[in-house]
C-alpha atoms as a PDB file:
ATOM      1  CA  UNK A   1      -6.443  22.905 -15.452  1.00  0.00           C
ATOM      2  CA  UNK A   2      -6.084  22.078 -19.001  1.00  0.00           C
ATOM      3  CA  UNK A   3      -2.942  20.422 -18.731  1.00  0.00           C
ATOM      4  CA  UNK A   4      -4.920  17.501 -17.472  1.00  0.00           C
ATOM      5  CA  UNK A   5      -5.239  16.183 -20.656  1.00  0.00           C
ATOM      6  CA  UNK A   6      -1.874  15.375 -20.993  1.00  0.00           C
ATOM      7  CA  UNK A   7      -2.253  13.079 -17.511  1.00  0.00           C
ATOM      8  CA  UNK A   8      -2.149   9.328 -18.192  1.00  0.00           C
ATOM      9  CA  UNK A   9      -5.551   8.435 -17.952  1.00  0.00           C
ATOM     10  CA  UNK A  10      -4.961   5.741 -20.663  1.00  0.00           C
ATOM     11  CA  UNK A  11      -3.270   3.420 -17.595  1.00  0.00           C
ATOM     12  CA  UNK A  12      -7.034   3.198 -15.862  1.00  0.00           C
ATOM     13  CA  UNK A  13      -8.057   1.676 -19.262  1.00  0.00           C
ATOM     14  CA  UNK A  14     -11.300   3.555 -18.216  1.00  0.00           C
ATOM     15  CA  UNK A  15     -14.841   2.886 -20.473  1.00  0.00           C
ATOM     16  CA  UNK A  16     -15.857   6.199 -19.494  1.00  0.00           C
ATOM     17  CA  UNK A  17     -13.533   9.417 -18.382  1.00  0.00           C
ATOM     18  CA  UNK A  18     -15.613  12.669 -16.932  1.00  0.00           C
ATOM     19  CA  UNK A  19     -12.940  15.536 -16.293  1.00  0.00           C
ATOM     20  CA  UNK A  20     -14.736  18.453 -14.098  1.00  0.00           C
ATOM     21  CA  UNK A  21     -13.134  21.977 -14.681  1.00  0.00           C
ATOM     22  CA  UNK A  22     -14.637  25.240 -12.876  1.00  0.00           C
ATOM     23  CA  UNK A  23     -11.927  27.396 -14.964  1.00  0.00           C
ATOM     24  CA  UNK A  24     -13.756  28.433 -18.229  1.00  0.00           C
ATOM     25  CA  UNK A  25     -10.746  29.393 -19.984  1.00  0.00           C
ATOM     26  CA  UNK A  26      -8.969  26.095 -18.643  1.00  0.00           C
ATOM     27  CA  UNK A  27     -12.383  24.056 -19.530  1.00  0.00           C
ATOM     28  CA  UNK A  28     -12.448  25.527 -23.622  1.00  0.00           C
ATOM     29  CA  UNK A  29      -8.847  24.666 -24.483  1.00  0.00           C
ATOM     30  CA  UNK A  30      -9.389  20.663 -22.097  1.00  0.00           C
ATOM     31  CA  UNK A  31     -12.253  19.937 -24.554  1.00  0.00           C
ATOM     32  CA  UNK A  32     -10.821  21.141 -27.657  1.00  0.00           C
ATOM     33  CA  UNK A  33      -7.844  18.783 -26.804  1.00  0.00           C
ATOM     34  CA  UNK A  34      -9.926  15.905 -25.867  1.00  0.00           C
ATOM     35  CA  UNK A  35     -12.514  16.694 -28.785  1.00  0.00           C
ATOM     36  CA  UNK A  36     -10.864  13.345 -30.495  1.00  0.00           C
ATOM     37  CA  UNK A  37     -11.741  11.372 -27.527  1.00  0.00           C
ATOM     38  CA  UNK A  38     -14.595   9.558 -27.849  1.00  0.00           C
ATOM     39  CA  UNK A  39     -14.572   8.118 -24.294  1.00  0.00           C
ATOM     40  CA  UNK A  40     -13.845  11.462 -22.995  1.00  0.00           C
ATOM     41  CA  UNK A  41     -16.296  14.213 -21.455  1.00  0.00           C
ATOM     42  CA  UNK A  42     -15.072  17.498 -20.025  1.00  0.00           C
ATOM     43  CA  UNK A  43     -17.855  19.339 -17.676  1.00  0.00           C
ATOM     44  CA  UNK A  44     -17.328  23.334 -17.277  1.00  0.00           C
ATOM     45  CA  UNK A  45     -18.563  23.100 -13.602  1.00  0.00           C
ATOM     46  CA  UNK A  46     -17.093  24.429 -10.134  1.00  0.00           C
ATOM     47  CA  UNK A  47     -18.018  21.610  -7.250  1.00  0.00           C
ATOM     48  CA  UNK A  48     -18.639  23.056  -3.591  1.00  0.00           C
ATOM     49  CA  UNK A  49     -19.927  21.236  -0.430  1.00  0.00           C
ATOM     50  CA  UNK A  50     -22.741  23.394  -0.424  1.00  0.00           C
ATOM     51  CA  UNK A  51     -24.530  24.569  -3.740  1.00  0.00           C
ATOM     52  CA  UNK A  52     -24.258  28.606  -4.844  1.00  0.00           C
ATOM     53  CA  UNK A  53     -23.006  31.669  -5.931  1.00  0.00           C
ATOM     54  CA  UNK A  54     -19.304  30.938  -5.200  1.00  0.00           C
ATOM     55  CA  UNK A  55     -16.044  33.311  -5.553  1.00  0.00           C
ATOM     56  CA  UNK A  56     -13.510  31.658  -7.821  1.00  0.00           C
ATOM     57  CA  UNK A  57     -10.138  33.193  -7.591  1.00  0.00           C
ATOM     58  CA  UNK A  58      -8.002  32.394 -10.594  1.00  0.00           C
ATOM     59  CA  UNK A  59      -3.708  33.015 -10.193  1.00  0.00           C
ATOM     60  CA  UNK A  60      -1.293  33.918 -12.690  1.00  0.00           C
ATOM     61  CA  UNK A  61      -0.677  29.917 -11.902  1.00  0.00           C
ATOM     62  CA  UNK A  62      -3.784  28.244 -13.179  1.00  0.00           C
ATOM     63  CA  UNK A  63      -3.179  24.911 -11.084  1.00  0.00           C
ATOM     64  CA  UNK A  64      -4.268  26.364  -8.267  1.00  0.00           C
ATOM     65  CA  UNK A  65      -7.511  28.233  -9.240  1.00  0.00           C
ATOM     66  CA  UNK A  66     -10.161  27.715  -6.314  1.00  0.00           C
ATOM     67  CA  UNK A  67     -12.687  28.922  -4.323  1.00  0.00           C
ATOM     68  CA  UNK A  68      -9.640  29.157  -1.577  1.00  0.00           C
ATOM     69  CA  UNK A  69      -7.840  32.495  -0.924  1.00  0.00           C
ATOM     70  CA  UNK A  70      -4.143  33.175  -1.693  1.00  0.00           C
ATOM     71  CA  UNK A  71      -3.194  32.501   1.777  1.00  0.00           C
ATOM     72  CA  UNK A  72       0.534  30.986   2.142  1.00  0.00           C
ATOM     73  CA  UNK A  73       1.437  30.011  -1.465  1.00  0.00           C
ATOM     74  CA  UNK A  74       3.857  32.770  -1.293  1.00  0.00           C
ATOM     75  CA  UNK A  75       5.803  30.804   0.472  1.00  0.00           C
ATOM     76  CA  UNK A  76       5.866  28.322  -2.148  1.00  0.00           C
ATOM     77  CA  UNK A  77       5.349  30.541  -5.024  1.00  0.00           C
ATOM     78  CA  UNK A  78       7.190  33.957  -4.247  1.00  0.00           C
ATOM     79  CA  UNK A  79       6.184  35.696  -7.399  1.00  0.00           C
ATOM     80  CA  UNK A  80       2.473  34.037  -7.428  1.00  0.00           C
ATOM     81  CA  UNK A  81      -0.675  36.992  -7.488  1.00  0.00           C
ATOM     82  CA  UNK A  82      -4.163  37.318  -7.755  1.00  0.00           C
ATOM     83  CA  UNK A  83      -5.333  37.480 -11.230  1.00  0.00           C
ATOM     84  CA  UNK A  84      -9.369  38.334 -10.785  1.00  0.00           C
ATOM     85  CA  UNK A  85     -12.561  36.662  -9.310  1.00  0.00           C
ATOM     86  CA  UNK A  86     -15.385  34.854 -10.646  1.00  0.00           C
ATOM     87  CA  UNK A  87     -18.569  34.494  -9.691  1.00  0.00           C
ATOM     88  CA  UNK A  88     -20.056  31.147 -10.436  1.00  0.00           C
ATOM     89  CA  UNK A  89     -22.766  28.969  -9.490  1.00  0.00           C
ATOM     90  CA  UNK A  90     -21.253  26.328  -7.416  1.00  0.00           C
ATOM     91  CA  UNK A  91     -22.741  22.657  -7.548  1.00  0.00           C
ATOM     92  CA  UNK A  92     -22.589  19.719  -5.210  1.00  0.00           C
ATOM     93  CA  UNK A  93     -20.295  16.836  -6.635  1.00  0.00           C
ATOM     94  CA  UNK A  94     -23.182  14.547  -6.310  1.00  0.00           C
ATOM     95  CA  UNK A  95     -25.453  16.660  -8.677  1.00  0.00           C
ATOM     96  CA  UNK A  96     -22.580  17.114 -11.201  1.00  0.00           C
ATOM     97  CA  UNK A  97     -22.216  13.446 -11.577  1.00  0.00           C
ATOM     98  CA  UNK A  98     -25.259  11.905 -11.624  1.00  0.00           C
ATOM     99  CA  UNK A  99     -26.375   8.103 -11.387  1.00  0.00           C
ATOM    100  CA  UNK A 100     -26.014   8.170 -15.427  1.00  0.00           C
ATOM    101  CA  UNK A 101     -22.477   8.510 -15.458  1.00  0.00           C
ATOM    102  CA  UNK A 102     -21.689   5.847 -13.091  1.00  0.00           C
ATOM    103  CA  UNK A 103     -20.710   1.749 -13.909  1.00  0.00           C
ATOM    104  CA  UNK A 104     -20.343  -0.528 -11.739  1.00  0.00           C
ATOM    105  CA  UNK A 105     -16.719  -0.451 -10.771  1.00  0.00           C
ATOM    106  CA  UNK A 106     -15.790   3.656 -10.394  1.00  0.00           C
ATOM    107  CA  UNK A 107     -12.659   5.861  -9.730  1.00  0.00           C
ATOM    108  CA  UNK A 108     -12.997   9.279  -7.940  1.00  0.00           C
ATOM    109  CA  UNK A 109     -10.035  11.516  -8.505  1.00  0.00           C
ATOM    110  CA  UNK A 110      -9.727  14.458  -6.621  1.00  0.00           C
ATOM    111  CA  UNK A 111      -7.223  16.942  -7.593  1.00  0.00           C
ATOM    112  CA  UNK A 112      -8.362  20.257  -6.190  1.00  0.00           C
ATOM    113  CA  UNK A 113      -5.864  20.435  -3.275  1.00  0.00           C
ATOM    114  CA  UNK A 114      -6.996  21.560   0.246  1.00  0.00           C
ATOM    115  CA  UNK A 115     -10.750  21.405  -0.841  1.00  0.00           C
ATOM    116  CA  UNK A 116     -11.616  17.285  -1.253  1.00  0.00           C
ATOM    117  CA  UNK A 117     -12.185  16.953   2.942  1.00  0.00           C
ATOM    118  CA  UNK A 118     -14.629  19.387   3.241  1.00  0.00           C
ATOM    119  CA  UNK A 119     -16.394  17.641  -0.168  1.00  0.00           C
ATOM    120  CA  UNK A 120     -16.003  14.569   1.124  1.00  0.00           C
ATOM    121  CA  UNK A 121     -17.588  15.723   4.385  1.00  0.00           C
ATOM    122  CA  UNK A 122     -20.939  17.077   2.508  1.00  0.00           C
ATOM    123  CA  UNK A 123     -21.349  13.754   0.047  1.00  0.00           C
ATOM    124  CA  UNK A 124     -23.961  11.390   0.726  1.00  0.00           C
ATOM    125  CA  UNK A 125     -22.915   7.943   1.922  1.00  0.00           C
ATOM    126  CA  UNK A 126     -24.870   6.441  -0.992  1.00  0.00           C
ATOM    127  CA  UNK A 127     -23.073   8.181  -3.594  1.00  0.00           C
ATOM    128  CA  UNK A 128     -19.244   7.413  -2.493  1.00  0.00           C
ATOM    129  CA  UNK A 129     -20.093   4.330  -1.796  1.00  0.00           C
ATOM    130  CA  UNK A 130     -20.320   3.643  -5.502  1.00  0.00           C
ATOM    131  CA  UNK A 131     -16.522   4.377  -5.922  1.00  0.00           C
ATOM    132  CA  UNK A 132     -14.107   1.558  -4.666  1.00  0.00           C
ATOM    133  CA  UNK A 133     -11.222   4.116  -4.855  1.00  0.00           C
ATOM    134  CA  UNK A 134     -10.570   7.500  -4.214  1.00  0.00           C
ATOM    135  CA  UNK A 135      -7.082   9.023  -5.385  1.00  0.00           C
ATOM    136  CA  UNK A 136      -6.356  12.661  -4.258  1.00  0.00           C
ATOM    137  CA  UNK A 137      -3.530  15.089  -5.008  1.00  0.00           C
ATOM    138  CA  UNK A 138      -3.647  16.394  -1.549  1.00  0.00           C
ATOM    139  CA  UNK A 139      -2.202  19.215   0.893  1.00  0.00           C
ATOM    140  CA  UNK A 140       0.369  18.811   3.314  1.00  0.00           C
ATOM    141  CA  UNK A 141      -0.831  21.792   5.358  1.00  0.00           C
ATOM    142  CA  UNK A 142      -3.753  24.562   4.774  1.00  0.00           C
ATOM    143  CA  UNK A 143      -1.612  26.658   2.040  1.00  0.00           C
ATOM    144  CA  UNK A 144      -4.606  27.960   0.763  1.00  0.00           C
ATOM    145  CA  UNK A 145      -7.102  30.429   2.814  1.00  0.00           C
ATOM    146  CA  UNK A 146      -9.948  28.308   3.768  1.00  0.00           C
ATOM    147  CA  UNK A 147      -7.596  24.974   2.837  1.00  0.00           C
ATOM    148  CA  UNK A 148      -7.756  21.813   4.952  1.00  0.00           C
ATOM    149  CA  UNK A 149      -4.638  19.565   5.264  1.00  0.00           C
ATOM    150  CA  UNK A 150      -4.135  15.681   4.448  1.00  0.00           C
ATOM    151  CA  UNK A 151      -4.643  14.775   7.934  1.00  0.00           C
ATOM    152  CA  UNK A 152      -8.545  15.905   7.293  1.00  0.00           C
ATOM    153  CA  UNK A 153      -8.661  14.196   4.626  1.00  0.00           C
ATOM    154  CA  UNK A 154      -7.670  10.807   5.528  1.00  0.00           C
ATOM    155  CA  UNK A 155      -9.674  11.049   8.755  1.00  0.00           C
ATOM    156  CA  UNK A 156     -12.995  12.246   6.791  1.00  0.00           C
ATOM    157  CA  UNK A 157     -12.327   9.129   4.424  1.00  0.00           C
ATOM    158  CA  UNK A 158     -11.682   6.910   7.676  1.00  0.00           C
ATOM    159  CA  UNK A 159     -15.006   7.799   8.891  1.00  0.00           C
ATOM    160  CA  UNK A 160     -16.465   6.764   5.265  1.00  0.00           C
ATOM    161  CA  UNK A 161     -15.202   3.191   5.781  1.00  0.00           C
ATOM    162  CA  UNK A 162     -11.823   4.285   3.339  1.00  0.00           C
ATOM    163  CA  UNK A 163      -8.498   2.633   4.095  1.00  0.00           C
ATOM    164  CA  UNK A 164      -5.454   3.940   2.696  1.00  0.00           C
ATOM    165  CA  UNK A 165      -3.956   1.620   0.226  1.00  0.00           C
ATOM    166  CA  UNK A 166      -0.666   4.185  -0.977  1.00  0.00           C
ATOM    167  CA  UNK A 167       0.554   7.029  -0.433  1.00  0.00           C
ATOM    168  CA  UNK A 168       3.137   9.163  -2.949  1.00  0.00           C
ATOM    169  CA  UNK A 169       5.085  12.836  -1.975  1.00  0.00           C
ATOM    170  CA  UNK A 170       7.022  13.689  -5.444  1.00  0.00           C
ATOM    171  CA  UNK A 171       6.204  17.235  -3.908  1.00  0.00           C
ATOM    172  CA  UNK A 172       6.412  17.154  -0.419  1.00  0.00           C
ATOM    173  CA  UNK A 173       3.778  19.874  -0.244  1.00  0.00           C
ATOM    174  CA  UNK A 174       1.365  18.414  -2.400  1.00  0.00           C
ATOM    175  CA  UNK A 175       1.237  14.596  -0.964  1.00  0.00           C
ATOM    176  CA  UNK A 176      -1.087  11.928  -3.079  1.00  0.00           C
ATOM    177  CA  UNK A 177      -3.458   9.072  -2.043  1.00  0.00           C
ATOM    178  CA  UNK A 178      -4.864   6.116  -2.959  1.00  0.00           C
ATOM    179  CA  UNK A 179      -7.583   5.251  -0.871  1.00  0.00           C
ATOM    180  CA  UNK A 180     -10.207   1.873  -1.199  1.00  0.00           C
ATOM    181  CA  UNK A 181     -13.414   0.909   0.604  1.00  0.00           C
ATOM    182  CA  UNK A 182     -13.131  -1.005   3.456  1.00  0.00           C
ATOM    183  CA  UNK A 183     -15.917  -3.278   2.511  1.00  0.00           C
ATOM    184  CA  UNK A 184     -15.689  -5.482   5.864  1.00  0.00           C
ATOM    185  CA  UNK A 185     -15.812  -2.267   8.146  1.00  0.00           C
ATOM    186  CA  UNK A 186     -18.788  -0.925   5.937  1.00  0.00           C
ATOM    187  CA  UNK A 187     -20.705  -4.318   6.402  1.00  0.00           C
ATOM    188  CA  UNK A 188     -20.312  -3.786  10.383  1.00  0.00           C
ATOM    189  CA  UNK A 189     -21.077  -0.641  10.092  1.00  0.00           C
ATOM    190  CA  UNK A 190     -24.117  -1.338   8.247  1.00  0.00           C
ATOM    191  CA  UNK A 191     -25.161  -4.199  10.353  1.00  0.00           C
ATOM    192  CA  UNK A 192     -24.685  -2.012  13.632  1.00  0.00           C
ATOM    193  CA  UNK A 193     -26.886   0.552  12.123  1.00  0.00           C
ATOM    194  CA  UNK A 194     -29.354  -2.111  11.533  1.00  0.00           C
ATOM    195  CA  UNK A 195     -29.404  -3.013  14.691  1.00  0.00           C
ATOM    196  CA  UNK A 196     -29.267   0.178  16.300  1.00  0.00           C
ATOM    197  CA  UNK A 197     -32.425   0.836  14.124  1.00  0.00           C
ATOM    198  CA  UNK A 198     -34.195  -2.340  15.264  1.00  0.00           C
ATOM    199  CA  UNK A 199     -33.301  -1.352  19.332  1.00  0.00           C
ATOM    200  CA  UNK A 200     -34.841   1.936  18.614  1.00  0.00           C
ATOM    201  CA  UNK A 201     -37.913   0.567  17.040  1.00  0.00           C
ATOM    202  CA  UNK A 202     -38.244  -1.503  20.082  1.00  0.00           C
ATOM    203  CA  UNK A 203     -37.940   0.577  22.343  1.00  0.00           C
ATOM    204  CA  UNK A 204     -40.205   2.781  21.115  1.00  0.00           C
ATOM    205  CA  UNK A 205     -42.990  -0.543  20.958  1.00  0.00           C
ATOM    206  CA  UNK A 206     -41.807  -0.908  24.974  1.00  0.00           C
ATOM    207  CA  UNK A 207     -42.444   2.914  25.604  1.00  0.00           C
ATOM    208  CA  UNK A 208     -45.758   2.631  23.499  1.00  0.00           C
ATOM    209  CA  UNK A 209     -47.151  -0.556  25.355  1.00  0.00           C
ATOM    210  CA  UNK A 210     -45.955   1.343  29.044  1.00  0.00           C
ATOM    211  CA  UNK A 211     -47.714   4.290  27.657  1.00  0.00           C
ATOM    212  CA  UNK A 212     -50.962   2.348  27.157  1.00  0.00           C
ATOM    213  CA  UNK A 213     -50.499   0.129  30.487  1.00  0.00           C
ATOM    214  CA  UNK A 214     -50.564   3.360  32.364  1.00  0.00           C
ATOM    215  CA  UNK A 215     -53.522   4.971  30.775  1.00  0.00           C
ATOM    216  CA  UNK A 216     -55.260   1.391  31.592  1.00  0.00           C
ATOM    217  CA  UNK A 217     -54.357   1.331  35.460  1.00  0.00           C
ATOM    218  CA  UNK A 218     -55.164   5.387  35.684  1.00  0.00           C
ATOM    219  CA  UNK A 219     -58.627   4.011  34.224  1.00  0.00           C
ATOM    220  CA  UNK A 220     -58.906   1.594  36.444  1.00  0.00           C
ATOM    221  CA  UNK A 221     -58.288   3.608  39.375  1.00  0.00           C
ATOM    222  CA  UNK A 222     -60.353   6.283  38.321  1.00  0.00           C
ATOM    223  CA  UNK A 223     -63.233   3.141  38.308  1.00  0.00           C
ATOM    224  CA  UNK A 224     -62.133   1.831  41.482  1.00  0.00           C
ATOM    225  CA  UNK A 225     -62.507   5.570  43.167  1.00  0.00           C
ATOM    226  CA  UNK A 226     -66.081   6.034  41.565  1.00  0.00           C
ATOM    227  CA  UNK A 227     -67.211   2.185  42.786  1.00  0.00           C
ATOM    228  CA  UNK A 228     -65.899   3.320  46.135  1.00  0.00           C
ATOM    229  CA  UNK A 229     -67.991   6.652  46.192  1.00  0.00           C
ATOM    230  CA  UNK A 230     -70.676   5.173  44.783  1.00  0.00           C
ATOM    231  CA  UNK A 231     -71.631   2.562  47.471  1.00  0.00           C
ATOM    232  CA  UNK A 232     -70.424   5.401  50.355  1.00  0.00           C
END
């Protein structure tokens, strides 16, 4: 949304800030604001687990502009309605923000409610790897059609060696997270994979070398049969 230029990023003390906004409308008036920040780049993209043509539904409350359906945010927001749809190309995160844009020490945010476990699902190991922290404006249940909850979220990040670090409900319905790599569990998990690897590539060697001992003896026998016939 555009108002996301009046967030405090100037807390992170960041070298580099990449804001990603699907909304074109919402994307035009976020760069014009941050045109005076040099540190600043605003990307008119919409980021999907899986890459193409994507619906967009925009609201007549531009926070919540997604690829998810209405759903139950009448519940929340009685007088809320379906503005139109858009049809844009949707884009993995990992293609949006490529290697380039990256430093050594990075901060994911995720503020696309309902939509971050099913990204964080598709991303490649290597990539989120590269972010020590993960913050995400969450949702406390599936409000949206197609929406997944917190729960999913914190269990996808689990499995991606994430711990949570802190967790904030100025909304109830729209819980936040900070979440940090688990560097210890990542090494194990690393070094069980290793060895998982190595057992594999063993015991394919063993299966090879059985293979090979068992053509010998069928040789063998077959040589033993024709000595036999022979001196009969």
């Amino acid at each position: 949304g555009a108002d996301a230029a009046s967030a405090d990023y100037s807390a992170l003390r960041a070298k580099s800030l990449f804001l990603i906004e699907a909304d074109p409308e919402s994307h035009a008036a976020l760069a014009e604001r941050l045109k005076e920040a040099p540190h600043a780049t605003v990307i008119n993209a919409l980021v999907v687990p899986q890459a193409g043509d994507t619906t967009f539904h925009r609201f007549n409350l531009a926070s919540l502009n997604a690829p998810l359906g209405l759903g139950r945010l009448p519940e929340l927001y009685p007088r809320i309605n379906l503005v139109e749809d858009l049809r844009i190309n949707g884009q993995a995160l990992h293609q949006v923000v490529s290697e380039e844009f990256l430093g050594e020490r990075n901060l994911l945010i995720f503020d696309i409610p309902g939509q971050e476990a099913a990204l964080l699902r598709a991303l490649p190991l290597e990539f989120l790897e590269r972010f020590s922290s993960v913050v995400v404006f969450a949702a406390s249940e599936p409000w949206q059609e197609g929406a997944e909850p917190l729960e999913a979220t914190l269990a996808t990040l689990k499995q991606k060696n994430y711990q949570l670090a802190r967790e904030t409900s100025v909304d109830p319905a729209w819980p936040a997270i900070v979440v940090q790599r688990d560097e210890s569990k990542a090494k194990l998990q690393e070094e069980i994979e290793r060895g998982a690897l190595l057992f594999a590539s063993k015991a394919a060697t063993i299966k090879q070398q059985s293979e090979q001992i068992a053509r010998l003896e069928k040789q063998v026998t077959s040589m033993a049969v024709a000595s036999r016939e022979a001196e009969a």
